[in-house]
N, C-alpha and C. Protein backbone atom coordinates (compact mmCIF):
# COMPACT_ATOMS: atom_id res chain seq x y z
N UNK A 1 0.83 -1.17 0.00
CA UNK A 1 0.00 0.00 0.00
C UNK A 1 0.88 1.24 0.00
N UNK A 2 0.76 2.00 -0.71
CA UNK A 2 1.17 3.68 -0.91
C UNK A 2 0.66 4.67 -0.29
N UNK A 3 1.76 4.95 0.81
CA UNK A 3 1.28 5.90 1.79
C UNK A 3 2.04 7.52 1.24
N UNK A 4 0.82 8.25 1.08
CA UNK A 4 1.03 9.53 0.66
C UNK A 4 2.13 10.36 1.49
N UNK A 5 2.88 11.29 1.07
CA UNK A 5 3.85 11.93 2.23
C UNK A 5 2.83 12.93 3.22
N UNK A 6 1.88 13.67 2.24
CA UNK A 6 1.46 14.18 3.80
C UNK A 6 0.78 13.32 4.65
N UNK A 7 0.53 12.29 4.65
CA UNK A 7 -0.21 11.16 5.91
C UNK A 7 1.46 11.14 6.88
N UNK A 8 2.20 10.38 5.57
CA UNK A 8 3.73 10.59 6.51
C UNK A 8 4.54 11.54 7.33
N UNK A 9 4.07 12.61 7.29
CA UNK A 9 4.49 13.98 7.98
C UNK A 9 3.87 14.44 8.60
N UNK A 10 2.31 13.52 8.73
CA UNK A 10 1.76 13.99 9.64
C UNK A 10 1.71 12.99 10.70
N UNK A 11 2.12 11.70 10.32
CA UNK A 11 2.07 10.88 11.41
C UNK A 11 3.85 10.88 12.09
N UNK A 12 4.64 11.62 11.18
CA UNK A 12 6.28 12.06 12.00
C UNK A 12 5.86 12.62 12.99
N UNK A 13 5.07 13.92 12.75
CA UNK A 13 4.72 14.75 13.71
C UNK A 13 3.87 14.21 15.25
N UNK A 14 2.68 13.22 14.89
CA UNK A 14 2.70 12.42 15.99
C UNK A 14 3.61 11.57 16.65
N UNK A 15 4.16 11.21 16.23
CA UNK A 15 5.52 10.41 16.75
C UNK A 15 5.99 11.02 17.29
N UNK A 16 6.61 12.63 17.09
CA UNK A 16 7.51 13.49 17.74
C UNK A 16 6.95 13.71 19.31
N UNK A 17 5.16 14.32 18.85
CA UNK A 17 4.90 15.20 19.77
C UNK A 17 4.47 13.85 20.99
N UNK A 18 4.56 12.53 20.36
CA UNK A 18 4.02 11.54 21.49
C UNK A 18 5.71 11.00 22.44
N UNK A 19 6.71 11.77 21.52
CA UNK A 19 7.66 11.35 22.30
C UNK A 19 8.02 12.16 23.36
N UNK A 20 7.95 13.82 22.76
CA UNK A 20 8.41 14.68 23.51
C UNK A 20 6.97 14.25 24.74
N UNK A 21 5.88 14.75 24.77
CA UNK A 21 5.28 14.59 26.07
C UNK A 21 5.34 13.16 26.70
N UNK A 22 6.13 11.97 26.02
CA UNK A 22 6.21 10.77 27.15
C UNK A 22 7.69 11.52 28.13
N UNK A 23 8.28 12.29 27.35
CA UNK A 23 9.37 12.50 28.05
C UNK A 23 9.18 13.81 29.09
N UNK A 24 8.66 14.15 28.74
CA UNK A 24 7.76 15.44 29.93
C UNK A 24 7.06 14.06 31.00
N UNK A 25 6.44 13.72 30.85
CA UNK A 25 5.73 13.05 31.69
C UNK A 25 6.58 11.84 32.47
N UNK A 26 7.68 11.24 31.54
CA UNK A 26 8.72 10.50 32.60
C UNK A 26 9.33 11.47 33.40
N UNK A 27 9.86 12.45 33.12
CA UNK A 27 10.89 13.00 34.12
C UNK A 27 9.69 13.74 35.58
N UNK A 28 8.65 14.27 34.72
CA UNK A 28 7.77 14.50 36.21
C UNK A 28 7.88 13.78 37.10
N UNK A 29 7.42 12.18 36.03
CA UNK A 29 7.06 11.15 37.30
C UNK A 29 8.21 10.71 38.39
N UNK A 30 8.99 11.06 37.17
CA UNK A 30 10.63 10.42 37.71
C UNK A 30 10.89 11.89 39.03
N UNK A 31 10.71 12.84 38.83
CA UNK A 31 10.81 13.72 39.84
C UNK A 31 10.15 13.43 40.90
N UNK A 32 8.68 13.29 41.03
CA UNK A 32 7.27 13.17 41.93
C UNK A 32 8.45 12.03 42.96
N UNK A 33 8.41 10.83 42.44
CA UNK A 33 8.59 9.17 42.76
C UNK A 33 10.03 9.53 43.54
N UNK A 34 10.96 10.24 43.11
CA UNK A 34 11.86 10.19 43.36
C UNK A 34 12.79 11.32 43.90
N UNK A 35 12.94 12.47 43.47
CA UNK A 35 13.47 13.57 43.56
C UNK A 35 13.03 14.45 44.84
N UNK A 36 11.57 14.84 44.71
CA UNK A 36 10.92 15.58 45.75
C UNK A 36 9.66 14.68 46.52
N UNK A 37 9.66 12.99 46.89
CA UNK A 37 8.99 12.36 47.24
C UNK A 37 8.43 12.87 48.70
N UNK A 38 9.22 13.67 49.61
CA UNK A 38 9.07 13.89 50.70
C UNK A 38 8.16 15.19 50.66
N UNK A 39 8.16 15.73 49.48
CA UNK A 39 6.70 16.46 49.60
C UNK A 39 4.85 16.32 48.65
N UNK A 40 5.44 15.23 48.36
CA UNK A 40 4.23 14.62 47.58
C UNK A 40 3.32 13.97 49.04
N UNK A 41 2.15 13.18 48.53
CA UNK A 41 1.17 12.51 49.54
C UNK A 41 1.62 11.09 48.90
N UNK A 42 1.75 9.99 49.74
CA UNK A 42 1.72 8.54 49.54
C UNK A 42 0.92 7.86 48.29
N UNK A 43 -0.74 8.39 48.20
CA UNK A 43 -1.14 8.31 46.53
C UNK A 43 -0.41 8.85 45.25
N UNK A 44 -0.04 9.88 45.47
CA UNK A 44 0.92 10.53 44.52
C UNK A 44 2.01 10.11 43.83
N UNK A 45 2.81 9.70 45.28
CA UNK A 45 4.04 8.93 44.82
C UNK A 45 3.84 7.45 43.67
N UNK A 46 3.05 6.98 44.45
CA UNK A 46 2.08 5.77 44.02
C UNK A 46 1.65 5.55 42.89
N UNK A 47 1.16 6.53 42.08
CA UNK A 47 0.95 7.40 40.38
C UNK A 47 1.78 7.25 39.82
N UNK A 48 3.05 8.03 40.53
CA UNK A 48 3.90 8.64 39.63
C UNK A 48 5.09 6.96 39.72
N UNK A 49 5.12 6.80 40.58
CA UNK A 49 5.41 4.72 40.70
C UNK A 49 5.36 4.23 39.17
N UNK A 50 3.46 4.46 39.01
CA UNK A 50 3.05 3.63 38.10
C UNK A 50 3.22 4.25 36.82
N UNK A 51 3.18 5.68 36.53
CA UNK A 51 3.16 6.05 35.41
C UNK A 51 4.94 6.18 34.77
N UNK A 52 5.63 5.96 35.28
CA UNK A 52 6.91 5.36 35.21
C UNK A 52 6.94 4.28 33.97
N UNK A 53 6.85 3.37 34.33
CA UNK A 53 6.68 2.53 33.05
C UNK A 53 5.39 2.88 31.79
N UNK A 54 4.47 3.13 32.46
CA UNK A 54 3.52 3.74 31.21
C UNK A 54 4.34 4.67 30.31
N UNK A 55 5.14 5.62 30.98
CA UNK A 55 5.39 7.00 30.03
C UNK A 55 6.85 6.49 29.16
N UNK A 56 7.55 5.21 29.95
CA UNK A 56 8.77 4.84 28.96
C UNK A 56 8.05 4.22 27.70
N UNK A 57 7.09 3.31 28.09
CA UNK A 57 5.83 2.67 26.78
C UNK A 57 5.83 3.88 25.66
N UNK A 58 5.44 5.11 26.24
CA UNK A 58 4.60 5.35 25.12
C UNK A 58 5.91 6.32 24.58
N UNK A 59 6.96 6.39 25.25
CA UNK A 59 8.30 7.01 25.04
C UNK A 59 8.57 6.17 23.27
N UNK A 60 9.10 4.86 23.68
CA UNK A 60 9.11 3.52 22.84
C UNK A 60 7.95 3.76 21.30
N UNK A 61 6.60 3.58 22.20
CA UNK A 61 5.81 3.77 20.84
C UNK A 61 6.13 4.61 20.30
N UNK A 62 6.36 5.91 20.59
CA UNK A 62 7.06 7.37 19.75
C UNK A 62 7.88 7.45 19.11
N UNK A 63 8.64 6.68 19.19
CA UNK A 63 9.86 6.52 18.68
C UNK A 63 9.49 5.33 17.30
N UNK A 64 9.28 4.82 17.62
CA UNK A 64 8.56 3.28 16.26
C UNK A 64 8.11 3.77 15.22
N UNK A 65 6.89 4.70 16.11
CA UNK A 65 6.13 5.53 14.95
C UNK A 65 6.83 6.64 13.87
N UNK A 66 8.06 7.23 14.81
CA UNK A 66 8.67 7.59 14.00
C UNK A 66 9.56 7.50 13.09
N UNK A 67 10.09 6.35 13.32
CA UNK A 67 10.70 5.58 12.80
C UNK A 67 9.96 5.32 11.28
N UNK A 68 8.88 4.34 11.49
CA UNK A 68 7.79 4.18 10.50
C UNK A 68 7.70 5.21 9.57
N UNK A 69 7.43 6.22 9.68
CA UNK A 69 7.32 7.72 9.62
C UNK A 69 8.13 7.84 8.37
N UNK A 70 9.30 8.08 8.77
CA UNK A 70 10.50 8.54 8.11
C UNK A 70 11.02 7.09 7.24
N UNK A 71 10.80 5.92 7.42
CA UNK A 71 10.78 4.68 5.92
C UNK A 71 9.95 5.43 5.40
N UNK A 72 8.44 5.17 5.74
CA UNK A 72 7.57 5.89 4.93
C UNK A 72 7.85 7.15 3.58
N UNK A 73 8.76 7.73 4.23
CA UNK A 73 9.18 9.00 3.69
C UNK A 73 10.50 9.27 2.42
N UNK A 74 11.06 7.93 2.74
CA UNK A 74 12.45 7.61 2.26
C UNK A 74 13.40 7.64 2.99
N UNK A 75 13.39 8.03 4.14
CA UNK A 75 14.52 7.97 4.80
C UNK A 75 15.40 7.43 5.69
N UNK A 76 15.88 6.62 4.94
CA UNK A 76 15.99 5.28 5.35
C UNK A 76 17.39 5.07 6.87
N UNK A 77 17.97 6.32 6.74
CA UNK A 77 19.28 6.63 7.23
C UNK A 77 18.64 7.45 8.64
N UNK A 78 17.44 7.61 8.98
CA UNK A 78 17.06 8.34 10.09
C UNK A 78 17.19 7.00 11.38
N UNK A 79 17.52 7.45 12.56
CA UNK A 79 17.86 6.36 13.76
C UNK A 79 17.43 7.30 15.19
C-alpha cells in the first residue's frame, strides 16, 4: 500500500509530539517518585510509581512511529 507523504508527515509529527510529552511526563514522574517524594502525599508517589513505566511505553511507541514515519518517507538513514 502507498502511503502519501502528507499522511507521513503527519504521522512524523505524531511520533515526535508523542515522544516529547512521554518525556515530559517520565521526568515529572521520575521527579514526583523520586526527587521531591518527601513532599508529595503517599497516593501521589504511588501514580507517579506507576506512570513510570507507562510514560517509557509510550516514550518507545514514539519513537517506532517515527521511525515508521520517516521509511515511509524515504529515509531510510534516520535512527
Amino acid at each position: 500500500m502507498q502511503t502519501r507523504p502528507h499522511d507521513a508527515r503527519r504521522t512524523l509529527a505524531i511520533g515526535r509530539w508523542t515522544m516529547a510529552l512521554a518525556l515530559a511526563a517520565l521526568a515529572a514522574s521520575g521527579l514526583v517518585a523520586y526527587g521531591f517524594a518527601e513532599h508529595f502525599s503517599l497516593p501521589a508517589q504511588i501514580a507517579a510509581h506507576l506512570l513510570i513505566p507507562v510514560a517509557a511505553g509510550l516514550l518507545k511507541l514514539g519513537y517506532v512511529v517515527r521511525l515508521a514515519s520517516h521509511h515511509a518517507l524515504g529515509n531510510f538513514a534516520a535512527g
